[in-house]
Each structure stands twice: as C-alpha cells, then as structure tokens.
N, C-alpha and C. Protein backbone atom coordinates (compact mmCIF):
# COMPACT_ATOMS: atom_id res chain seq x y z
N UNK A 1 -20.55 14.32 -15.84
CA UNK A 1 -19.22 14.27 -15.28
C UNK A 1 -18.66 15.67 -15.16
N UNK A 2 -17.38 15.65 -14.28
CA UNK A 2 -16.95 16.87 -14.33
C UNK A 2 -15.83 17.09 -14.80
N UNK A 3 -15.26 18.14 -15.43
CA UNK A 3 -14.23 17.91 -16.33
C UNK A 3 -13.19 18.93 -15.09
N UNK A 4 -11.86 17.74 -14.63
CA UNK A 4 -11.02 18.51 -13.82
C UNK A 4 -9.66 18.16 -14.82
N UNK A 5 -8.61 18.89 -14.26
CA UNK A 5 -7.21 18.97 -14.77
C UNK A 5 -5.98 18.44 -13.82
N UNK A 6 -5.31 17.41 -13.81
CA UNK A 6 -4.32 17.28 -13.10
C UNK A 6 -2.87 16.89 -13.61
N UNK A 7 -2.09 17.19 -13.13
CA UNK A 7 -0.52 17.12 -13.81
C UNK A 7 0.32 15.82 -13.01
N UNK A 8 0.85 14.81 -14.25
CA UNK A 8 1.34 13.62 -13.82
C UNK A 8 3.14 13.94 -14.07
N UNK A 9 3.96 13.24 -13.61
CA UNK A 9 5.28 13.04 -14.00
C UNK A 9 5.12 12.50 -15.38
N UNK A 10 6.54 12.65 -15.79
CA UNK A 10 6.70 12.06 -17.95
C UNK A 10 6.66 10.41 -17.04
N UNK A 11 6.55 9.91 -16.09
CA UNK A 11 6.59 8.61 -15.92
C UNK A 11 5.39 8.12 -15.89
N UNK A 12 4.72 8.39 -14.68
CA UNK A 12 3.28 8.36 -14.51
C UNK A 12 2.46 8.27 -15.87
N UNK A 13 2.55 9.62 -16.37
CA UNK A 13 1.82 9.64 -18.07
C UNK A 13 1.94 8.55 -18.87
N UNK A 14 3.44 8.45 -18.93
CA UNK A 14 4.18 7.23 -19.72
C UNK A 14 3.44 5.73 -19.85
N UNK A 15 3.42 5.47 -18.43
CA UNK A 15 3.14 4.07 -17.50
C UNK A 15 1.60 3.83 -18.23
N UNK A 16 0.53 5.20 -17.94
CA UNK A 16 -0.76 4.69 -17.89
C UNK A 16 -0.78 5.10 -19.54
N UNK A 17 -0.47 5.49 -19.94
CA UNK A 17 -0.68 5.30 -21.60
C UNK A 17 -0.70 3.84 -22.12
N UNK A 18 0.81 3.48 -21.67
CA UNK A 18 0.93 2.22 -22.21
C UNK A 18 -0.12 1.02 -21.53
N UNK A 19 -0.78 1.14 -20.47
CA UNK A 19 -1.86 0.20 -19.54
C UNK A 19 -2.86 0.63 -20.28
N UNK A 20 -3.15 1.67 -20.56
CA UNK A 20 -4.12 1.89 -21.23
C UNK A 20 -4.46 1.48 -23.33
N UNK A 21 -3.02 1.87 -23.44
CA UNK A 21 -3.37 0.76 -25.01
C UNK A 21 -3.22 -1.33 -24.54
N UNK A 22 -2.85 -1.63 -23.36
CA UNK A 22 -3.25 -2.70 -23.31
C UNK A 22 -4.09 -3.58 -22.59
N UNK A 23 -5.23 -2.16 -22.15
CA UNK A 23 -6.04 -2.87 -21.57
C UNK A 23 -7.69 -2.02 -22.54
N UNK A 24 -6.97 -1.37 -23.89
CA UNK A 24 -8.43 -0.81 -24.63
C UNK A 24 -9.10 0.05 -23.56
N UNK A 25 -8.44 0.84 -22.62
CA UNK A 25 -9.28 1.67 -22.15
C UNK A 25 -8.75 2.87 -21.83
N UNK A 26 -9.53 3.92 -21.99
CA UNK A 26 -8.72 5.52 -21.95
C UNK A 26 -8.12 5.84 -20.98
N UNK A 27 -7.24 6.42 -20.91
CA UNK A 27 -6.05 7.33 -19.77
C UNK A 27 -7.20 7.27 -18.62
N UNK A 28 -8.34 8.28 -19.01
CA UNK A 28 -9.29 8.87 -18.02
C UNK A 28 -9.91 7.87 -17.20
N UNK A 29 -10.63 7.21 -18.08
CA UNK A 29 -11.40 5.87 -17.03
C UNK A 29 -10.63 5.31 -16.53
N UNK A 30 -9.02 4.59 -16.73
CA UNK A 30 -8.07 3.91 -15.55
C UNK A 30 -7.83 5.20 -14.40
N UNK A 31 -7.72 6.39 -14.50
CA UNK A 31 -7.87 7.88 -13.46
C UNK A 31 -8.82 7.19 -12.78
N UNK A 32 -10.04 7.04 -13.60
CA UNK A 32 -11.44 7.40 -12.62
C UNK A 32 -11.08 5.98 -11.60
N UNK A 33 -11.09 4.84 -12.21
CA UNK A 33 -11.23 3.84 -11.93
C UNK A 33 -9.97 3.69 -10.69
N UNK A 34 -8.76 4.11 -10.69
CA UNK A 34 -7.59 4.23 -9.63
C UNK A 34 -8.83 5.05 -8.15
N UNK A 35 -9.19 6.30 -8.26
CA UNK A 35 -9.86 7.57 -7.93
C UNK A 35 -10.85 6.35 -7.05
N UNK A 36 -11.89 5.72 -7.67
CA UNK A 36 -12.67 5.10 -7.00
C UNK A 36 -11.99 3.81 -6.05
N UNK A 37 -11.28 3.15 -6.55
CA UNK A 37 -10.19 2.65 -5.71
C UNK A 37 -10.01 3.19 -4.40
N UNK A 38 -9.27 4.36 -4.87
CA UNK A 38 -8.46 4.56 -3.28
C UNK A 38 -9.91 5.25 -2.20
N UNK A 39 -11.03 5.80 -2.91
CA UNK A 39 -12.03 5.93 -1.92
C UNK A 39 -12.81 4.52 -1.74
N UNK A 40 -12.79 3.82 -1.77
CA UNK A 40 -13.76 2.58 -1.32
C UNK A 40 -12.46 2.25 -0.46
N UNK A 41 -11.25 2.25 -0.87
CA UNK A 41 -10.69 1.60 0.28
C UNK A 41 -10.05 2.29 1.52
N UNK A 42 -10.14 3.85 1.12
CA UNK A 42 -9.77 4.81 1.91
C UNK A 42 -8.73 4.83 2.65
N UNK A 43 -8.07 5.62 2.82
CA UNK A 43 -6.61 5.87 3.84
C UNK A 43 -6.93 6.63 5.33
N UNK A 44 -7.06 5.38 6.23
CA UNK A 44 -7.13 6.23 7.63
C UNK A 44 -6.22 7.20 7.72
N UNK A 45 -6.68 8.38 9.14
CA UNK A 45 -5.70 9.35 9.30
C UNK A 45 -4.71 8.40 10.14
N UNK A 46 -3.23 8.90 10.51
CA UNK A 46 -2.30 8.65 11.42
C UNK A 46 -3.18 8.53 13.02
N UNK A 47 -4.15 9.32 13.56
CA UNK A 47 -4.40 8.64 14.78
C UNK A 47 -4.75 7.56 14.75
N UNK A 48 -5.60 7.00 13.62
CA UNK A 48 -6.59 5.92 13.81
C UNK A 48 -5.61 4.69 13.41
N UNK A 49 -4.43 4.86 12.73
CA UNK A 49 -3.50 3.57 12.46
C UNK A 49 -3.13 3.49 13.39
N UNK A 50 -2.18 4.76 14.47
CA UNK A 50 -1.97 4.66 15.39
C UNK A 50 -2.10 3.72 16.39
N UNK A 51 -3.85 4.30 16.61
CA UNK A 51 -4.62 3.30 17.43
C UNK A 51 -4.67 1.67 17.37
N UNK A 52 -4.82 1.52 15.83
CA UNK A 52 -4.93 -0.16 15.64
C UNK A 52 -3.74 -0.73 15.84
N UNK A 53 -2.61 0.24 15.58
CA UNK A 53 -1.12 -0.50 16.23
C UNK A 53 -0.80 -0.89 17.61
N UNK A 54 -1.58 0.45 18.11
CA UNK A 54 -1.74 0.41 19.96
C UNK A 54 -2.85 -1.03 20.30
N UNK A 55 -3.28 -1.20 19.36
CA UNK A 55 -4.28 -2.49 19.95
C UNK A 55 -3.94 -3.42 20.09
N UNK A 56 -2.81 -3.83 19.14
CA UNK A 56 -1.92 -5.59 18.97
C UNK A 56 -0.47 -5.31 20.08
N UNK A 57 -0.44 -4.03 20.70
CA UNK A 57 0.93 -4.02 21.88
C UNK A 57 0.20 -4.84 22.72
N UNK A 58 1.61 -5.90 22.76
CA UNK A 58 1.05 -7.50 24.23
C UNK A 58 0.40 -8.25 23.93
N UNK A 59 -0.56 -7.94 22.97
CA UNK A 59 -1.45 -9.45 22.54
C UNK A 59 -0.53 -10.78 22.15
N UNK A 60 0.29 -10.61 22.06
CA UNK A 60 0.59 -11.88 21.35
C UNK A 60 1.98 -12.04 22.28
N UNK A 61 2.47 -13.45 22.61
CA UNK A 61 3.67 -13.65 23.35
C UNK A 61 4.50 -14.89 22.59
N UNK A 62 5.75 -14.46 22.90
CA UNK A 62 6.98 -15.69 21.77
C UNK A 62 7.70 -16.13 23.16
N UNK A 63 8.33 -17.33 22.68
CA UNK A 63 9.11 -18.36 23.81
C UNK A 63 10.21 -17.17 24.22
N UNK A 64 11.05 -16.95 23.06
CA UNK A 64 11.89 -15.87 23.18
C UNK A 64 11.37 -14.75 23.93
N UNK A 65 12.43 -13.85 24.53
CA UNK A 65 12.16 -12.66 25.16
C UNK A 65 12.86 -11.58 23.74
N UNK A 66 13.46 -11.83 23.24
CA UNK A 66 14.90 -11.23 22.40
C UNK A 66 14.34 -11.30 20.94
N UNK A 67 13.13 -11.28 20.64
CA UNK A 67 12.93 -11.45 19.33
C UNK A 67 12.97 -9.96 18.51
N UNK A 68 12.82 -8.88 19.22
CA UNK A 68 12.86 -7.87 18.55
C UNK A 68 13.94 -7.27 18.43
N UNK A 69 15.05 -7.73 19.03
CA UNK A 69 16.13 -7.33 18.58
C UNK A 69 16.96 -7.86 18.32
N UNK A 70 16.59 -9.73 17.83
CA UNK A 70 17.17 -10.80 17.61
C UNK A 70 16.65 -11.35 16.06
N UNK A 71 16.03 -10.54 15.85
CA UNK A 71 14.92 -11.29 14.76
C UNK A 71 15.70 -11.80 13.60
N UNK A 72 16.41 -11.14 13.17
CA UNK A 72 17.30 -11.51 12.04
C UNK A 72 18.08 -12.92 12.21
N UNK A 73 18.35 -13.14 13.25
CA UNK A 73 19.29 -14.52 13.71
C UNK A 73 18.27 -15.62 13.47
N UNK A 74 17.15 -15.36 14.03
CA UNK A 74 15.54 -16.04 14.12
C UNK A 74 15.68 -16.57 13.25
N UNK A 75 14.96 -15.79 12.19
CA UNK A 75 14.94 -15.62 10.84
C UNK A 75 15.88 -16.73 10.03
N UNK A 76 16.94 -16.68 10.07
CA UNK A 76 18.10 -16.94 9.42
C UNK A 76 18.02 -18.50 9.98
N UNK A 77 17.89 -19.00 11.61
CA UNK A 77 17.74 -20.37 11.58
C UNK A 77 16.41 -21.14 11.24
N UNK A 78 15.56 -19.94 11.09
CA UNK A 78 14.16 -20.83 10.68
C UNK A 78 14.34 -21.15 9.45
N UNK A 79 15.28 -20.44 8.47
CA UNK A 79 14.62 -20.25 6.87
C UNK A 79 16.15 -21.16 6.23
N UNK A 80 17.58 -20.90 7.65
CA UNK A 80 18.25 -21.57 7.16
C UNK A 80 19.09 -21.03 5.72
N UNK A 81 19.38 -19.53 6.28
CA UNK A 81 20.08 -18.70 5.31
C UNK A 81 20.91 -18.43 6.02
C-alpha cells in the first residue's frame, strides 16, 4: 500500500470515527473503501452528462403543453396537496 496524507473538516473526521467504532473498522479502510466507490462508479465529465441530457430533449410527450411551467399545480392535483 501506499501511505498518502489528506486533511478532513472537525466534521468529516468526527462522522467517520464514529462509523467506524460502529462498524469495527478503521478510519482508513472506510477512506479506502469510499475511494473505491467513487472509482467503480465514476463521475462523468460535464460534456458527457451534458450529452445524456441532450438525448431525453423530445423523447417523451405529456397531454399538457404547460407542464414545465405548470408543474407545481400538476403536482398539487395529482398528490392532492
């Protein structure tokens, strides 16, 4: 392994201390284990979300014309709030 150094907020520290006395496992391995997390699930760049946002413009059509700037009213008679 490689031994690196990184600096958390008094919260952050706080948080995984206490996850870590209740889950019996060290500060470091919940690190490693977060660390491998976010690479298996990886964070596209902004073009490529971009893109997948640009893919669902028009696919889909509502009775309404006014839903995007009605939605809240929508909302409110579907759910009945």
């Amino acid at each position: 392994m490689i031994r690196t150094q990184i600096q958390l907020s008094e919260t952050q520290a706080s948080l995984l201390k206490q996850l870590s006395i209740a889950r019996h496992e060290s500060v470091a391995a919940l690190i490693r284990k977060a660390v491998d997390q976010f690479l298996i699930t990886g964070r596209p760049d902004r073009p490529v979300l971009y893109r997948q946002a640009e893919s669902v413009i028009g696919k889909y059509e509502a009775e309404q014309s006014d839903i995007s700037t009605n939605h809240d009213a929508y909302l409110d008679a579907d759910f009945g709030t």
